[in-house]
Protein backbone atom coordinates (compact mmCIF):
# COMPACT_ATOMS: atom_id res chain seq x y z
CA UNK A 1 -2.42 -13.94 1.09
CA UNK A 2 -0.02 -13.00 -1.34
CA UNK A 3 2.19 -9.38 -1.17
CA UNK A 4 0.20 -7.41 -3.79
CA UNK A 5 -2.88 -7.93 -1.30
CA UNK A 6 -0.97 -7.41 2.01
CA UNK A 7 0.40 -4.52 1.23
CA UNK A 8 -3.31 -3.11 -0.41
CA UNK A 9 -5.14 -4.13 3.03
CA UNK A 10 -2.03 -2.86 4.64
CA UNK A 11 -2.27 0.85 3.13
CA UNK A 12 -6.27 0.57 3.41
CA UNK A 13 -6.23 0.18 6.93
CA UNK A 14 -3.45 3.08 7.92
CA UNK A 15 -5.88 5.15 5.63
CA UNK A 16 -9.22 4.43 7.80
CA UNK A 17 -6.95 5.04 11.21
CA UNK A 18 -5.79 8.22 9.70
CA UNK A 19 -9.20 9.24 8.59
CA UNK A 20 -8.25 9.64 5.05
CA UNK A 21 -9.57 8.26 1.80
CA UNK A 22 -7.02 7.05 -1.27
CA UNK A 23 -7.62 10.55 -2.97
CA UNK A 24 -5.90 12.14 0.01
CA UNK A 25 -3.46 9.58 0.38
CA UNK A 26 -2.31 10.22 -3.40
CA UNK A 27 -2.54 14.01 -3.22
CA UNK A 28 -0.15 13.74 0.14
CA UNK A 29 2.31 11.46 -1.55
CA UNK A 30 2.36 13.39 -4.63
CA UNK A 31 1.33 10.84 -7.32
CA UNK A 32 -1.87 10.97 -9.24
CA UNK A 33 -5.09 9.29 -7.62
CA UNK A 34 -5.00 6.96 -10.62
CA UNK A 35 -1.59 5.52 -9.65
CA UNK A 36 -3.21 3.89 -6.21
CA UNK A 37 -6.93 3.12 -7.62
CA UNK A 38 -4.85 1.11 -10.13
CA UNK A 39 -2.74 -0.79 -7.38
CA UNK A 40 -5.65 -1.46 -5.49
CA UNK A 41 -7.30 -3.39 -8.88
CA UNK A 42 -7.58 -7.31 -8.38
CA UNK A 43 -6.20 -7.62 -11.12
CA UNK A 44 -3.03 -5.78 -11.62
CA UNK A 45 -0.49 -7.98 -9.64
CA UNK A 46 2.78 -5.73 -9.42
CA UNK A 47 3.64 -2.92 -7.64
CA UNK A 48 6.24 -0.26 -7.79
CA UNK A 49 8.45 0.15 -4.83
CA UNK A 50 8.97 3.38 -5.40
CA UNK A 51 5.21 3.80 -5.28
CA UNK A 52 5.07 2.42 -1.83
CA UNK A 53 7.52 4.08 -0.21
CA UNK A 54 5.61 7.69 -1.54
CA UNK A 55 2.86 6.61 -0.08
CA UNK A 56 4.60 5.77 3.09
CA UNK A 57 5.76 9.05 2.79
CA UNK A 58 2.50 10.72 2.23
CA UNK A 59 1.31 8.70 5.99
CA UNK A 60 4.13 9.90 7.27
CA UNK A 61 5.49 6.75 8.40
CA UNK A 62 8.93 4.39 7.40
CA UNK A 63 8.94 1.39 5.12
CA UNK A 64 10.01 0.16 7.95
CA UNK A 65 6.86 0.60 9.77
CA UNK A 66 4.90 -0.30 7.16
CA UNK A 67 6.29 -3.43 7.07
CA UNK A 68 6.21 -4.13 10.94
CA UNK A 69 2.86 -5.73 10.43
CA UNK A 70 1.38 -9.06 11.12
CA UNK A 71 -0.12 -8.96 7.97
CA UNK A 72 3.29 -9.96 6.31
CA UNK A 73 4.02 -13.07 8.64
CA UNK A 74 2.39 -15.86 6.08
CA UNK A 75 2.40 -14.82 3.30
CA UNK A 76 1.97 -17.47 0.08
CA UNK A 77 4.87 -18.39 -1.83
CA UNK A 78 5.00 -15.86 -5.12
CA UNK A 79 6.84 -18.79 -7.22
CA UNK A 80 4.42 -21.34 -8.69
């Protein structure tokens, strides 16, 4: 699994433990619902830092936390 994916799967699953869908996520973080459907798509492979750590924000929760996750043991090498 490479990052972009972790950290989608990552944010998914906080939002079904907190009951919440990605609407709610975005409105708590303050950025626009459009910002997280697009870093959910397949296909877009980069994500904004900044955007992450909003979101964390909007869980209420630390980078830190959000990165204390098996999830981010293996991951693929990004280089190829």
């Amino acid at each position: 699994m490479n990052i972009k994916d972790a950290i989608v799967a990552r944010f998914k699953k906080l939002c079904e433990q907190e009951g919440i869908k990605l609407n709610e996520l975005a409105t708590r973080a303050g950025i626009a619902p459009s910002t997280v459907y697009s870093m959910m798509d397949n296909r877009r492979r980069d994500l904004s830092v900044l955007t992450v750590k909003k979101l964390c924000d909007g869980l209420e929760i630390s980078v830190t936390d959000f990165f204390d996750d098996r999830i981010f043991k293996n991951l693929e090498q990004e280089i190829k």
